[in-house]
C-alpha atoms as a PDB file:
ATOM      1  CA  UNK A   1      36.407  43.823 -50.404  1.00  0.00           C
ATOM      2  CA  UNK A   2      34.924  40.244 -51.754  1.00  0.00           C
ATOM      3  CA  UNK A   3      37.231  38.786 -49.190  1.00  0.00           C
ATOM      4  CA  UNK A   4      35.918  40.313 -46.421  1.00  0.00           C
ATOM      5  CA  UNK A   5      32.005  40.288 -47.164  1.00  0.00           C
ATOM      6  CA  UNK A   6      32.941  36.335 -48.079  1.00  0.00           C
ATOM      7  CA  UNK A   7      34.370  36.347 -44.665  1.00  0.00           C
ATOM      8  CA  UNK A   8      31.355  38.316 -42.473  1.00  0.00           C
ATOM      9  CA  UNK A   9      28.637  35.912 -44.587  1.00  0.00           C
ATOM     10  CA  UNK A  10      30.654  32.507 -43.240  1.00  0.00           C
ATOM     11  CA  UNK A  11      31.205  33.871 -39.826  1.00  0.00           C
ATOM     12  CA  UNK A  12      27.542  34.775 -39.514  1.00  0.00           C
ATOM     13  CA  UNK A  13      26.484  31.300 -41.308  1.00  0.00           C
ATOM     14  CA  UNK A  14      28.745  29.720 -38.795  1.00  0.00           C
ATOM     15  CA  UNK A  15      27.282  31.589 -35.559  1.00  0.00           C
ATOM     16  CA  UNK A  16      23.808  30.689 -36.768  1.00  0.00           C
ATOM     17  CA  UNK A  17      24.378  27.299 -36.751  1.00  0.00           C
ATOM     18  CA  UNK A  18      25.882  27.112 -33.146  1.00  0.00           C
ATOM     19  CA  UNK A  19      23.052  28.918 -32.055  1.00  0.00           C
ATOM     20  CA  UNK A  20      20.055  26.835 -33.325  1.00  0.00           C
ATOM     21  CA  UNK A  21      21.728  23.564 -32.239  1.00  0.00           C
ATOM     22  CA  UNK A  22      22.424  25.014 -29.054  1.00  0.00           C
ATOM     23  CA  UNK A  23      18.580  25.579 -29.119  1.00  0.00           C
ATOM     24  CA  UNK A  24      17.200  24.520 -24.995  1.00  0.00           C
ATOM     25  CA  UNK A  25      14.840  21.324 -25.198  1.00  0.00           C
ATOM     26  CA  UNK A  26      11.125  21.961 -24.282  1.00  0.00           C
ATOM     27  CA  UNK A  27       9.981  21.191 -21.214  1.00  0.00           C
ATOM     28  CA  UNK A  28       7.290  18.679 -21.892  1.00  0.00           C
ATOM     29  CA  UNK A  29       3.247  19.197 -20.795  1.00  0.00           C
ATOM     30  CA  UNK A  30       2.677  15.534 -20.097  1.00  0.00           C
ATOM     31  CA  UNK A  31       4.464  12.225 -20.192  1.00  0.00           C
ATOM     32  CA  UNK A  32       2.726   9.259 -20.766  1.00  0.00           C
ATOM     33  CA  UNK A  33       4.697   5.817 -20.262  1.00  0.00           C
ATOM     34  CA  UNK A  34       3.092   2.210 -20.881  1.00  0.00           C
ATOM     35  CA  UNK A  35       4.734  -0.722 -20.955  1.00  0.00           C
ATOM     36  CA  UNK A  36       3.309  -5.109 -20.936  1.00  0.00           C
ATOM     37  CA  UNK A  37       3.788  -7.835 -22.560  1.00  0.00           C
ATOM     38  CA  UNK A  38       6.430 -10.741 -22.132  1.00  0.00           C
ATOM     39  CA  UNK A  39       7.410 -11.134 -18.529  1.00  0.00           C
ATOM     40  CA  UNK A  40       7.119  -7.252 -18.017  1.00  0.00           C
ATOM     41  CA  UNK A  41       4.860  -5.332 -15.244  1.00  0.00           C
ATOM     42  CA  UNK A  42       2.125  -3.618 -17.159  1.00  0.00           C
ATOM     43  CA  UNK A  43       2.406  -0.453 -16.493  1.00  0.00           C
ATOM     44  CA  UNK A  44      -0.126   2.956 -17.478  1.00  0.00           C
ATOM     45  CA  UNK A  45       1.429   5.871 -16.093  1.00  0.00           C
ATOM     46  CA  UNK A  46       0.138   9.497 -17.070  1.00  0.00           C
ATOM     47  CA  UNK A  47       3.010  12.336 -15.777  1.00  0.00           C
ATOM     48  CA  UNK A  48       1.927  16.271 -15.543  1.00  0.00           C
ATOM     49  CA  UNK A  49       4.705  18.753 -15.889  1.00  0.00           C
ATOM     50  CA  UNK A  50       3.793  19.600 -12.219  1.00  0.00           C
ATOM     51  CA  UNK A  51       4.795  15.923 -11.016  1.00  0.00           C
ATOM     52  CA  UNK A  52       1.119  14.966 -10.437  1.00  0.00           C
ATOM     53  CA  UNK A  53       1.276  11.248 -11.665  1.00  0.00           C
ATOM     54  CA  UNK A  54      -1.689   8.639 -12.505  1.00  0.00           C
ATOM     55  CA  UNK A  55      -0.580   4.943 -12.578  1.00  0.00           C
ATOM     56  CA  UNK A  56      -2.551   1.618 -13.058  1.00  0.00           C
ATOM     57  CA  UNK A  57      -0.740  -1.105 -12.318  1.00  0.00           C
ATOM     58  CA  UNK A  58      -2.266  -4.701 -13.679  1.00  0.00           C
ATOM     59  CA  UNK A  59      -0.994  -8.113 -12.814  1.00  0.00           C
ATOM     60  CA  UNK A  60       1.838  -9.667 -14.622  1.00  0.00           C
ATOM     61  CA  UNK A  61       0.325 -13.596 -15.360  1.00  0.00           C
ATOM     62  CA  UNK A  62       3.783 -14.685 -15.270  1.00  0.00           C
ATOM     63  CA  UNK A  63       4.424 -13.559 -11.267  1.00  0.00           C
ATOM     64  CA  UNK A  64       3.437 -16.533  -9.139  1.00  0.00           C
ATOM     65  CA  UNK A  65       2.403 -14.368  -5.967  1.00  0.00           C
ATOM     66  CA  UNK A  66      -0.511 -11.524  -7.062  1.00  0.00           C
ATOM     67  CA  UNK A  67       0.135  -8.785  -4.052  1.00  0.00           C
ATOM     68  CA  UNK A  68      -3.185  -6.961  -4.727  1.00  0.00           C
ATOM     69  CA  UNK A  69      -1.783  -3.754  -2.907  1.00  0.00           C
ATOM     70  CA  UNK A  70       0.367  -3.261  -5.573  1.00  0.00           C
ATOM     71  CA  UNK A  71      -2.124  -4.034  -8.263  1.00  0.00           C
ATOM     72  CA  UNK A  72      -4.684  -1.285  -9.657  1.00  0.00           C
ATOM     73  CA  UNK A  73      -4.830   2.429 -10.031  1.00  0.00           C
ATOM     74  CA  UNK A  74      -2.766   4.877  -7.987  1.00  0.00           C
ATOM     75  CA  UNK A  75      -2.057   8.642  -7.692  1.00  0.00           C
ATOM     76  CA  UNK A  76       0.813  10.597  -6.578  1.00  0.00           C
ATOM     77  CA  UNK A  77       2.931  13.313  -6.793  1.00  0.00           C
ATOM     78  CA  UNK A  78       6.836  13.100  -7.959  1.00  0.00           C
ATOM     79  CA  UNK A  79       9.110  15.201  -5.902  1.00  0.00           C
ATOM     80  CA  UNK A  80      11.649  17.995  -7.452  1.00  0.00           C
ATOM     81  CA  UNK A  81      14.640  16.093  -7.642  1.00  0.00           C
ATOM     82  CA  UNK A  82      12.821  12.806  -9.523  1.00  0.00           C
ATOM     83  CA  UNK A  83      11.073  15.621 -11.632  1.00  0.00           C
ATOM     84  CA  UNK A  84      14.499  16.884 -12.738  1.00  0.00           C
ATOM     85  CA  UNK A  85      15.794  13.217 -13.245  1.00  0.00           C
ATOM     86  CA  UNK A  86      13.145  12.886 -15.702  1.00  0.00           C
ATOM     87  CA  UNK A  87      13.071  15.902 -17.250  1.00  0.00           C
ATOM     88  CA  UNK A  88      16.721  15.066 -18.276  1.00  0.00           C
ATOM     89  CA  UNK A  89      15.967  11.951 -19.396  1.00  0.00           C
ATOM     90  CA  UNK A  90      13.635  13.064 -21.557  1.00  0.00           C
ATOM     91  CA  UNK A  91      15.992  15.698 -23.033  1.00  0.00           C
ATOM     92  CA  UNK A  92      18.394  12.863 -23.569  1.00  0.00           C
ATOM     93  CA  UNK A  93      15.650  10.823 -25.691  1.00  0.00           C
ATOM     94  CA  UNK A  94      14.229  13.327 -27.545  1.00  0.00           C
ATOM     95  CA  UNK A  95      17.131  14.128 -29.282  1.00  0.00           C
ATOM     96  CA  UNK A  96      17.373  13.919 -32.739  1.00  0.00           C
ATOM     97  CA  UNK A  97      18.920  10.303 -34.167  1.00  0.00           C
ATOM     98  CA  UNK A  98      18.420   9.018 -30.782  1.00  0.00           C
ATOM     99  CA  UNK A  99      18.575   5.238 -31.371  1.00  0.00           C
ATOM    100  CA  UNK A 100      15.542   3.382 -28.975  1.00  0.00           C
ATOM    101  CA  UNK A 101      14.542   0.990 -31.098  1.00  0.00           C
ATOM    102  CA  UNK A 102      16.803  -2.618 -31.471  1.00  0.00           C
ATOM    103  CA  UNK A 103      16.066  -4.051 -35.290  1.00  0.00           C
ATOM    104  CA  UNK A 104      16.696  -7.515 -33.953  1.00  0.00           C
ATOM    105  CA  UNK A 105      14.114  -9.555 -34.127  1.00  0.00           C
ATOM    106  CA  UNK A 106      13.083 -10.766 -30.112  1.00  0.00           C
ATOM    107  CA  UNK A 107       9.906 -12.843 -29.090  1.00  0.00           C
ATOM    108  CA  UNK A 108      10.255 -12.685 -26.045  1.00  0.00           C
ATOM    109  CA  UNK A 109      10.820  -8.999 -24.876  1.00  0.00           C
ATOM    110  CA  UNK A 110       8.072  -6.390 -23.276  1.00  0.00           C
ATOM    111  CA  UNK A 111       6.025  -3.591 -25.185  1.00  0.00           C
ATOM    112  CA  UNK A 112       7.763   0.073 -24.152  1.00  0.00           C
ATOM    113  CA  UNK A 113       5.621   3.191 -25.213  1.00  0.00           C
ATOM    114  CA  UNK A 114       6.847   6.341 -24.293  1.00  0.00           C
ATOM    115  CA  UNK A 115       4.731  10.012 -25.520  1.00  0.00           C
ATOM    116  CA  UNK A 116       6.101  13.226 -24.538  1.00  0.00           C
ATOM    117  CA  UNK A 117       4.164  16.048 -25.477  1.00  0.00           C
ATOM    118  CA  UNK A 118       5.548  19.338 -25.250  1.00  0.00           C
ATOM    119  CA  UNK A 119       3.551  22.837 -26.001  1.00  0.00           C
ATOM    120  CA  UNK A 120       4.422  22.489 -29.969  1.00  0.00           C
ATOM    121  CA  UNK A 121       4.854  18.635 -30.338  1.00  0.00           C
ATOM    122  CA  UNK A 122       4.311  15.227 -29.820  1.00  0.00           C
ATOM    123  CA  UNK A 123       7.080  12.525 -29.772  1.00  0.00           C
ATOM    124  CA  UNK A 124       6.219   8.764 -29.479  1.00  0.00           C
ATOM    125  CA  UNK A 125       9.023   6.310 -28.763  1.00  0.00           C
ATOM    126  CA  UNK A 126       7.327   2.651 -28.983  1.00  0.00           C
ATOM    127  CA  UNK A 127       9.335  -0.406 -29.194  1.00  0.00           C
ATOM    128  CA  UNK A 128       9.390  -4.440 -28.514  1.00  0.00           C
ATOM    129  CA  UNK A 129      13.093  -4.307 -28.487  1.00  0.00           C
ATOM    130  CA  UNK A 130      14.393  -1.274 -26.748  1.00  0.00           C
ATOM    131  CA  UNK A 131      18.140  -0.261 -26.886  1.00  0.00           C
ATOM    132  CA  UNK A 132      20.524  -0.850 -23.883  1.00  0.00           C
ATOM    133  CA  UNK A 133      20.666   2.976 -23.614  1.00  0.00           C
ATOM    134  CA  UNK A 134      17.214   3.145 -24.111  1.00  0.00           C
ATOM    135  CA  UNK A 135      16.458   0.969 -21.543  1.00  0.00           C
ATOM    136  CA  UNK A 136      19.201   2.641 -19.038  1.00  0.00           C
ATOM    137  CA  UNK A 137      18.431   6.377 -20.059  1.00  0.00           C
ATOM    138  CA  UNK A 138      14.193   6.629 -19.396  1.00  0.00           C
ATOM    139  CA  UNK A 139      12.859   2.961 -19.164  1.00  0.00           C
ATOM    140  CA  UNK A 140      14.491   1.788 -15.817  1.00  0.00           C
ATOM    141  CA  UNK A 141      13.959   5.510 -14.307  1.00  0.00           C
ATOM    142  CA  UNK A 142       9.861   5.128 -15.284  1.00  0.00           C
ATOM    143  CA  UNK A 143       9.493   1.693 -13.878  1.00  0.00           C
ATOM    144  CA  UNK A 144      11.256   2.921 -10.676  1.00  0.00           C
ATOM    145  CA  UNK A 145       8.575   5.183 -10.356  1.00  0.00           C
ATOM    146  CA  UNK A 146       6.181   3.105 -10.439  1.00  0.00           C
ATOM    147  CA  UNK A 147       7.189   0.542  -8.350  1.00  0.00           C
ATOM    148  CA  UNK A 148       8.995   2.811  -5.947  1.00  0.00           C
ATOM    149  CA  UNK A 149       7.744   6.193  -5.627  1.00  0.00           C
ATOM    150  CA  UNK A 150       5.033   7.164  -2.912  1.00  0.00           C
ATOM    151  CA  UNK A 151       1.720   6.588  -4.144  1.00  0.00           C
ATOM    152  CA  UNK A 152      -1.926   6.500  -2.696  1.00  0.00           C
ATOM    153  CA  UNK A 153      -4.353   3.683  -4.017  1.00  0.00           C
ATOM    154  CA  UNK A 154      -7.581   4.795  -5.903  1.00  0.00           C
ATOM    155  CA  UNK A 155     -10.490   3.803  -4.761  1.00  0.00           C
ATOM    156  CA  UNK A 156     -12.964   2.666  -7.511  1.00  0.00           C
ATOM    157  CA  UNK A 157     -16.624   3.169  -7.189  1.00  0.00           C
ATOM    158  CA  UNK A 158     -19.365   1.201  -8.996  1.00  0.00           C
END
């Protein structure tokens, strides 16, 4: 009789566990990407779960043409199939033990910020010295969003 409660107490235990890491990521509320610094675009961009985007673009000192139609403060909206690429991306980073940060001490590498805030929480990944996979899994989809996607110029009154 031990046996068998021993048994039904493991097996439940064990079905527990599957079931809370097979938990579904949050959808996040708002994604807000920045990045500058050492021979990077500078880059502000403000994400809504609903794909509505705000970007501000600034001038990178170290480009020797300034295009000033791709310099300033934009708006847009992100179609459904970007909106999913990022969603997943997101699900892939906010894992836990995700590794986005390199230790290695580099001089001469950009400033990545990354917030996702979901209905319950708030995850920051900032780094000077972001991870290959890093780099491949969310930045390089972000920056192709804001240098690629369809946007519409804000005009600034004063």
């Amino acid at each position: 009789m031990k046996i068998l409660s021993l048994k039904f107490i493991l097996i439940t235990l064990f079905l527990l566990s599957i079931l809370c890491s097979c938990r579904k990521n949050e959808d996040f509320k708002k994604l807000i990407y920045r990045s500058g610094g050492f021979g990077t675009n500078d880059y502000h961009l403000i994400l809504n779960k609903n794909g509505n985007f705000s970007l501000e673009i600034e001038h990178n000192p170290l480009d020797d043409i300034v295009d000033s139609a791709k310099i300033g403060k934009f708006e847009g909206k992100l179609s459904e199939s970007r909106m999913l690429q990022i969603q997943k991306a997101v699900s892939i980073v906010s894992t836990n033990g995700y590794d986005y940060h390199n230790p290695e001490l580099a001089f001469d590498s950009g400033i990545y910020e990354v917030g996702v805030m979901t209905t319950t929480s708030t995850k920051i990944f900032k780094t000077h010295n972001a991870t290959n996979n890093f780099r491949k899994d969310i930045i390089e989809l972000l920056n192709e969003v804001c240098e690629n996607d369809p946007k519409f110029k804000v005009k600034i009154s004063r």
